[in-house]
C-alpha atoms as a PDB file:
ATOM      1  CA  UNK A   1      10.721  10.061  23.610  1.00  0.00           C
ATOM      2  CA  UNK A   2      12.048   8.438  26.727  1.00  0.00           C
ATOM      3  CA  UNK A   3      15.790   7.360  26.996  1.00  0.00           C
ATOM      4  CA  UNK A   4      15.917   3.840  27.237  1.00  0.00           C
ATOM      5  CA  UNK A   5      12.575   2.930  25.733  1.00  0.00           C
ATOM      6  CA  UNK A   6      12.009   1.652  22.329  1.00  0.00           C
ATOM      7  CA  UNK A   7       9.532   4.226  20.204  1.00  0.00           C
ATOM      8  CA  UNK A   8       7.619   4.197  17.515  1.00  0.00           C
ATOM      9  CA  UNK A   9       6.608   6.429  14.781  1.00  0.00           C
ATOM     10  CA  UNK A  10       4.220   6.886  11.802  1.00  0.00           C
ATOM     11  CA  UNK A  11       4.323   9.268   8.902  1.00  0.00           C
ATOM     12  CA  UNK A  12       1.816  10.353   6.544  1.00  0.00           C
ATOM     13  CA  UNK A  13       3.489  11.269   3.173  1.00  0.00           C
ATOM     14  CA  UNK A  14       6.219   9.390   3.434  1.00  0.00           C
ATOM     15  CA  UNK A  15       6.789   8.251   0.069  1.00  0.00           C
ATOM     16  CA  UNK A  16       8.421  11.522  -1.236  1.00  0.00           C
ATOM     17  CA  UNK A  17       9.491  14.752  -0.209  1.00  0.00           C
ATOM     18  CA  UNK A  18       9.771  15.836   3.389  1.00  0.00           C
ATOM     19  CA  UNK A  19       7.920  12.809   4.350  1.00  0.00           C
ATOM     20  CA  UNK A  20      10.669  10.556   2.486  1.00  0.00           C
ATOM     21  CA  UNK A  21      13.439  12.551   4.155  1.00  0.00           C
ATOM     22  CA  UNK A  22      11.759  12.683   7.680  1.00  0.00           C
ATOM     23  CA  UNK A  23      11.223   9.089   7.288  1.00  0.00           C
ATOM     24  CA  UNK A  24      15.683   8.314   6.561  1.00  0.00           C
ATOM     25  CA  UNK A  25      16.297  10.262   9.436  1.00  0.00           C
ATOM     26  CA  UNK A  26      14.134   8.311  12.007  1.00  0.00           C
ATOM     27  CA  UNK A  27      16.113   5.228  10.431  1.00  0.00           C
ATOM     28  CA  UNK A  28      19.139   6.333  12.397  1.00  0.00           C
ATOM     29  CA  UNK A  29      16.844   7.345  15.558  1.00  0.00           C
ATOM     30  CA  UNK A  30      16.369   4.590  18.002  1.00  0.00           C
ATOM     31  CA  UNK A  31      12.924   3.784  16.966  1.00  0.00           C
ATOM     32  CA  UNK A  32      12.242  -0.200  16.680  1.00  0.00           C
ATOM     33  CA  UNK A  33       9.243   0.245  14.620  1.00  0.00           C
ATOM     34  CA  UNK A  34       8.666   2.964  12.057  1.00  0.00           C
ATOM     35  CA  UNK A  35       5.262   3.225  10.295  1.00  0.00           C
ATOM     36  CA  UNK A  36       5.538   4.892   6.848  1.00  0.00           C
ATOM     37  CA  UNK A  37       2.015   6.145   5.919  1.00  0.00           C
ATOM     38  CA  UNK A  38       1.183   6.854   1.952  1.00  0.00           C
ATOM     39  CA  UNK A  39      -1.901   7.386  -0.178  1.00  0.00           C
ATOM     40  CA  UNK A  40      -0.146   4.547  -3.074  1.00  0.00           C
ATOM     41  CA  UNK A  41       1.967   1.804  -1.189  1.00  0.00           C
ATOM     42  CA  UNK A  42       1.722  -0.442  -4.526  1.00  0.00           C
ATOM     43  CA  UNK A  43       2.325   2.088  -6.866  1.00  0.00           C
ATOM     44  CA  UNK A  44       5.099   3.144  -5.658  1.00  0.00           C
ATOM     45  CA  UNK A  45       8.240   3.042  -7.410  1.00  0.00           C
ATOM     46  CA  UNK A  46      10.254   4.695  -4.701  1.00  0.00           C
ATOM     47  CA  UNK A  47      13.403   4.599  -2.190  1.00  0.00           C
ATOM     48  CA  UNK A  48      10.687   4.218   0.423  1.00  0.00           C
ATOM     49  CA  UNK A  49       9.794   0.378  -0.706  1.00  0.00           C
ATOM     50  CA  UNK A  50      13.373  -0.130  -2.019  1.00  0.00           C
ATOM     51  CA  UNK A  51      14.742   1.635   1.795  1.00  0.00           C
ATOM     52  CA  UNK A  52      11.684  -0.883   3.026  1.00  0.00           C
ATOM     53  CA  UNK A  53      12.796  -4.329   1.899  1.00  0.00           C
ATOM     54  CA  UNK A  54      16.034  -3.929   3.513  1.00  0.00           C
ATOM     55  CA  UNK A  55      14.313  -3.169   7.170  1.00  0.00           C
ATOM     56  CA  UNK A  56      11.385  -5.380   6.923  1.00  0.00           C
ATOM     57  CA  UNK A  57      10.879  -6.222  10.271  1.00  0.00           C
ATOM     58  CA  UNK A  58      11.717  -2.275  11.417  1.00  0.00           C
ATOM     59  CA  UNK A  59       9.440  -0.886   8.989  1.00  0.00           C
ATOM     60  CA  UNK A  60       5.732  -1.054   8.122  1.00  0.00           C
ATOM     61  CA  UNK A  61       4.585   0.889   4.981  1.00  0.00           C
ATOM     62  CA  UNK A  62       1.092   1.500   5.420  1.00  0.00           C
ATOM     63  CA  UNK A  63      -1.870   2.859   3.134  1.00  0.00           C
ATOM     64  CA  UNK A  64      -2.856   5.629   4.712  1.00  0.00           C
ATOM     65  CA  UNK A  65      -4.936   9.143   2.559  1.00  0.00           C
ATOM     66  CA  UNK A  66      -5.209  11.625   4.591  1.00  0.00           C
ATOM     67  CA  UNK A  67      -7.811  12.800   2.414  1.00  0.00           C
ATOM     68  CA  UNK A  68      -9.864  10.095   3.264  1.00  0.00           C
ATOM     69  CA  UNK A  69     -11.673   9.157   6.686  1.00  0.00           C
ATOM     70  CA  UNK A  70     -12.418   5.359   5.975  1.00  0.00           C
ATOM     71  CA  UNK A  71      -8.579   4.779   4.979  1.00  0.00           C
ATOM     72  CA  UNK A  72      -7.717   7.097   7.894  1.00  0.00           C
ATOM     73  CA  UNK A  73      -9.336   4.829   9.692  1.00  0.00           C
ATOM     74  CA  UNK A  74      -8.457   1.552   8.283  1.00  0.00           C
ATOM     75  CA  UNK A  75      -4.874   2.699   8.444  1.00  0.00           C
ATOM     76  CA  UNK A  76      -5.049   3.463  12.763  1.00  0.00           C
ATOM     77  CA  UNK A  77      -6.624   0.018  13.089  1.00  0.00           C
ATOM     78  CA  UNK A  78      -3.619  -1.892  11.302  1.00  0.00           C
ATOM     79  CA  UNK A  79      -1.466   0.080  13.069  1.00  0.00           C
ATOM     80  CA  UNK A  80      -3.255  -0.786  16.535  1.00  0.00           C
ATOM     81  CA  UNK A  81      -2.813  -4.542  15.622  1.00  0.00           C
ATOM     82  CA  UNK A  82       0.988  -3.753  14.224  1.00  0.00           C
ATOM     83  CA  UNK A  83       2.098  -1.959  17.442  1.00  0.00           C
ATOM     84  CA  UNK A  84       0.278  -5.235  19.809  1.00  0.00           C
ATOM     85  CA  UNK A  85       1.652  -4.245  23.084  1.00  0.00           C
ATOM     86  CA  UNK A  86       3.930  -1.665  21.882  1.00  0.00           C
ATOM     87  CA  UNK A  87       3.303   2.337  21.704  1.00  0.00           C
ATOM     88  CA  UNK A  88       3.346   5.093  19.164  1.00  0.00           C
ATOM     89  CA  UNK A  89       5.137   7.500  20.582  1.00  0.00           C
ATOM     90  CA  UNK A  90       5.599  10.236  17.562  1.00  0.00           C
ATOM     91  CA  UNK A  91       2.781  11.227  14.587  1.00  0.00           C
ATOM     92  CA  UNK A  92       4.409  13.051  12.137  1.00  0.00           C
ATOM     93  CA  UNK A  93       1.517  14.173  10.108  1.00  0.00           C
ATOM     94  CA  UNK A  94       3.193  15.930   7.224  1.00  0.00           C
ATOM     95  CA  UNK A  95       1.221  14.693   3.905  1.00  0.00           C
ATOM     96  CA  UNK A  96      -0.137  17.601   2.180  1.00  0.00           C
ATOM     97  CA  UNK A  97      -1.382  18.787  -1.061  1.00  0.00           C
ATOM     98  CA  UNK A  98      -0.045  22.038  -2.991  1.00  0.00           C
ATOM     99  CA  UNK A  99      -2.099  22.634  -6.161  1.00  0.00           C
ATOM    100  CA  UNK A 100       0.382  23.763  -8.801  1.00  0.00           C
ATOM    101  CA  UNK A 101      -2.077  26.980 -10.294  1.00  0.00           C
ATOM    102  CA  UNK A 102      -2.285  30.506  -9.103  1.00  0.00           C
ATOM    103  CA  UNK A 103      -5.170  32.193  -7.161  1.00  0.00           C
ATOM    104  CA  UNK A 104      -6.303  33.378 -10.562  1.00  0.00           C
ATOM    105  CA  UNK A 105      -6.403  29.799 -12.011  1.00  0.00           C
ATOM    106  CA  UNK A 106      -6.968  27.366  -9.100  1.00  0.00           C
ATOM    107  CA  UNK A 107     -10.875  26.258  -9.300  1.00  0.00           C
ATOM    108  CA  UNK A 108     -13.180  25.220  -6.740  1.00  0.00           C
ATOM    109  CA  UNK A 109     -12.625  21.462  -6.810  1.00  0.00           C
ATOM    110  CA  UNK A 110      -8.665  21.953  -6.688  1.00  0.00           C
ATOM    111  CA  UNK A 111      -9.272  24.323  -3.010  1.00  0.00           C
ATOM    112  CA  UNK A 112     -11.905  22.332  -2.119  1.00  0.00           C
ATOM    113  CA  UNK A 113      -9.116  19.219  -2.328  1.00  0.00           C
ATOM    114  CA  UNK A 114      -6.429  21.402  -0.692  1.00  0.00           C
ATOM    115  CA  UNK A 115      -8.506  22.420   2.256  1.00  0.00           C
ATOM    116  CA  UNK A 116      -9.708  18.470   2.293  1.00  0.00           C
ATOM    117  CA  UNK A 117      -6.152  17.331   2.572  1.00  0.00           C
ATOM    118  CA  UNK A 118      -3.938  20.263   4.496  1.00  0.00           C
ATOM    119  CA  UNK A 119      -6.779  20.758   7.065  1.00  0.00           C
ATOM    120  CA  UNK A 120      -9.043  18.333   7.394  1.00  0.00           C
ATOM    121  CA  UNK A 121      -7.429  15.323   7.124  1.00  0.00           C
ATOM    122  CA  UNK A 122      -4.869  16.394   9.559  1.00  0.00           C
ATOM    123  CA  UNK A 123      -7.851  17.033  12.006  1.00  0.00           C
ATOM    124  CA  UNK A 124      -9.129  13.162  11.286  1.00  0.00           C
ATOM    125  CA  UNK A 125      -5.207  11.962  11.215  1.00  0.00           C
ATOM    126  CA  UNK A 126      -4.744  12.834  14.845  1.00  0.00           C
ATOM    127  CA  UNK A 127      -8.310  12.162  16.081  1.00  0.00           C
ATOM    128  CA  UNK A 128      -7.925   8.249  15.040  1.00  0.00           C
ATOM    129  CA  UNK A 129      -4.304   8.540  16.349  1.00  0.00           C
ATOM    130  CA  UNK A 130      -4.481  10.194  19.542  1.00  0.00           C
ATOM    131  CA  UNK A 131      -5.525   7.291  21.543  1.00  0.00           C
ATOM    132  CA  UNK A 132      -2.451   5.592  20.189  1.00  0.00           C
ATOM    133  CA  UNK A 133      -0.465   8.813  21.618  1.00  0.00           C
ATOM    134  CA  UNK A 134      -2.513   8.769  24.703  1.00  0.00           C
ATOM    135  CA  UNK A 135      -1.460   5.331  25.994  1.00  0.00           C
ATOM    136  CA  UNK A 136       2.527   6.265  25.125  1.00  0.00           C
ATOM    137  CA  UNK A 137       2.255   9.208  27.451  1.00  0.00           C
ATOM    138  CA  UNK A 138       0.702   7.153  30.228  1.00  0.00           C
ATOM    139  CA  UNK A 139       3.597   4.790  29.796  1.00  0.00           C
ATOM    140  CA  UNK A 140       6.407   7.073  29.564  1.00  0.00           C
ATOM    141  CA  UNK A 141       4.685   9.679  32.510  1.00  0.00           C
ATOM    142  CA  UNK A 142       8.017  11.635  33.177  1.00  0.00           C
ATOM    143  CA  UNK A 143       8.379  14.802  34.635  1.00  0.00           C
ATOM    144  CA  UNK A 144       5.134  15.527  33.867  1.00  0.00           C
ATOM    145  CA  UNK A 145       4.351  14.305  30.332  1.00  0.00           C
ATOM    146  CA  UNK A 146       0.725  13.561  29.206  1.00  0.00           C
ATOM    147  CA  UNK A 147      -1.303  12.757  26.154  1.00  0.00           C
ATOM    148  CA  UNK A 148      -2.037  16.986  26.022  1.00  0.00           C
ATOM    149  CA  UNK A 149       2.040  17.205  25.320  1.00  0.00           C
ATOM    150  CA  UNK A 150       3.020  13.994  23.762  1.00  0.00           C
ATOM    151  CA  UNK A 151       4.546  14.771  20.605  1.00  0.00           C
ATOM    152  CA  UNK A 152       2.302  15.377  17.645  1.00  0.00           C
ATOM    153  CA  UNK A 153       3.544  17.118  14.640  1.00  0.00           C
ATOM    154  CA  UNK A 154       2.306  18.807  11.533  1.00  0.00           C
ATOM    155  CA  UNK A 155       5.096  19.206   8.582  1.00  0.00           C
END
């Protein structure tokens, strides 16, 4: 992220865990707009909503299932209108699934949802946001950054 530019940054999984703690830190970064991505927004019970009341206009908690394309997709569009002229400048793509069985009692459907989630949602997470990334590192071109090393993370 460029000094003296506002950023902006999503997370997927940010209602709990890493994502939750990721999420509090970025609070104290100098990001103007922080996108908190989760498979539940109205369900939630969570610091993230209480955390997201207090910076309404700093944070947007979006639906976002990284085990599912259309809401993958539904969730880079409202984020497109959300950032207007703005840019994302950090993905943080750390939702993820962790079946609670052992290799001797996992079944098909619960790898089958692992592999869906860990693998290939990240793969569909950063192909509907990598345009978004593309257009930060055009506008923040400094010694030599580009869309190819814009930051993109996996947790």
């Amino acid at each position: 992220m460029t000094a003296g530019k506002a950023c902006s940054a999503l997370i997927t999984g940010a209602n709990r865990g890493l994502g939750l703690e990721i999420f509090k830190q970025l609070l104290e970064a100098p990001c103007s707009k922080i996108f908190a991505g989760c498979r539940d927004p109205d369900g939630l019970n969570s610091e993230l909503m209480e955390i997201a009341k207090h910076f309404s206009t700093a944070i947007s908690v979006v639906l976002l299932d990284v085990a599912d394309p259309c809401s993958i997709k539904e969730s880079a569009k409202k984020v497109g209108s959300l950032l207007g002229e703005n840019i994302l400048n950090l993905l943080m793509d750390n939702a993820g699934v962790l079946p609670q069985k052992t290799m001797f009692t996992a079944t098909v459907e619960d790898m089958q949802n692992t592999v869906n989630t860990n693998v290939i949602g990240t793969l569909f997470v950063i192909r509907e946001y990598l345009y978004y990334l593309r257009i930060a590192a055009k506008a923040t071109r400094i010694h030599g950054l580009h869309w190819q090393n814009n930051v993109l993370v996996k947790g």
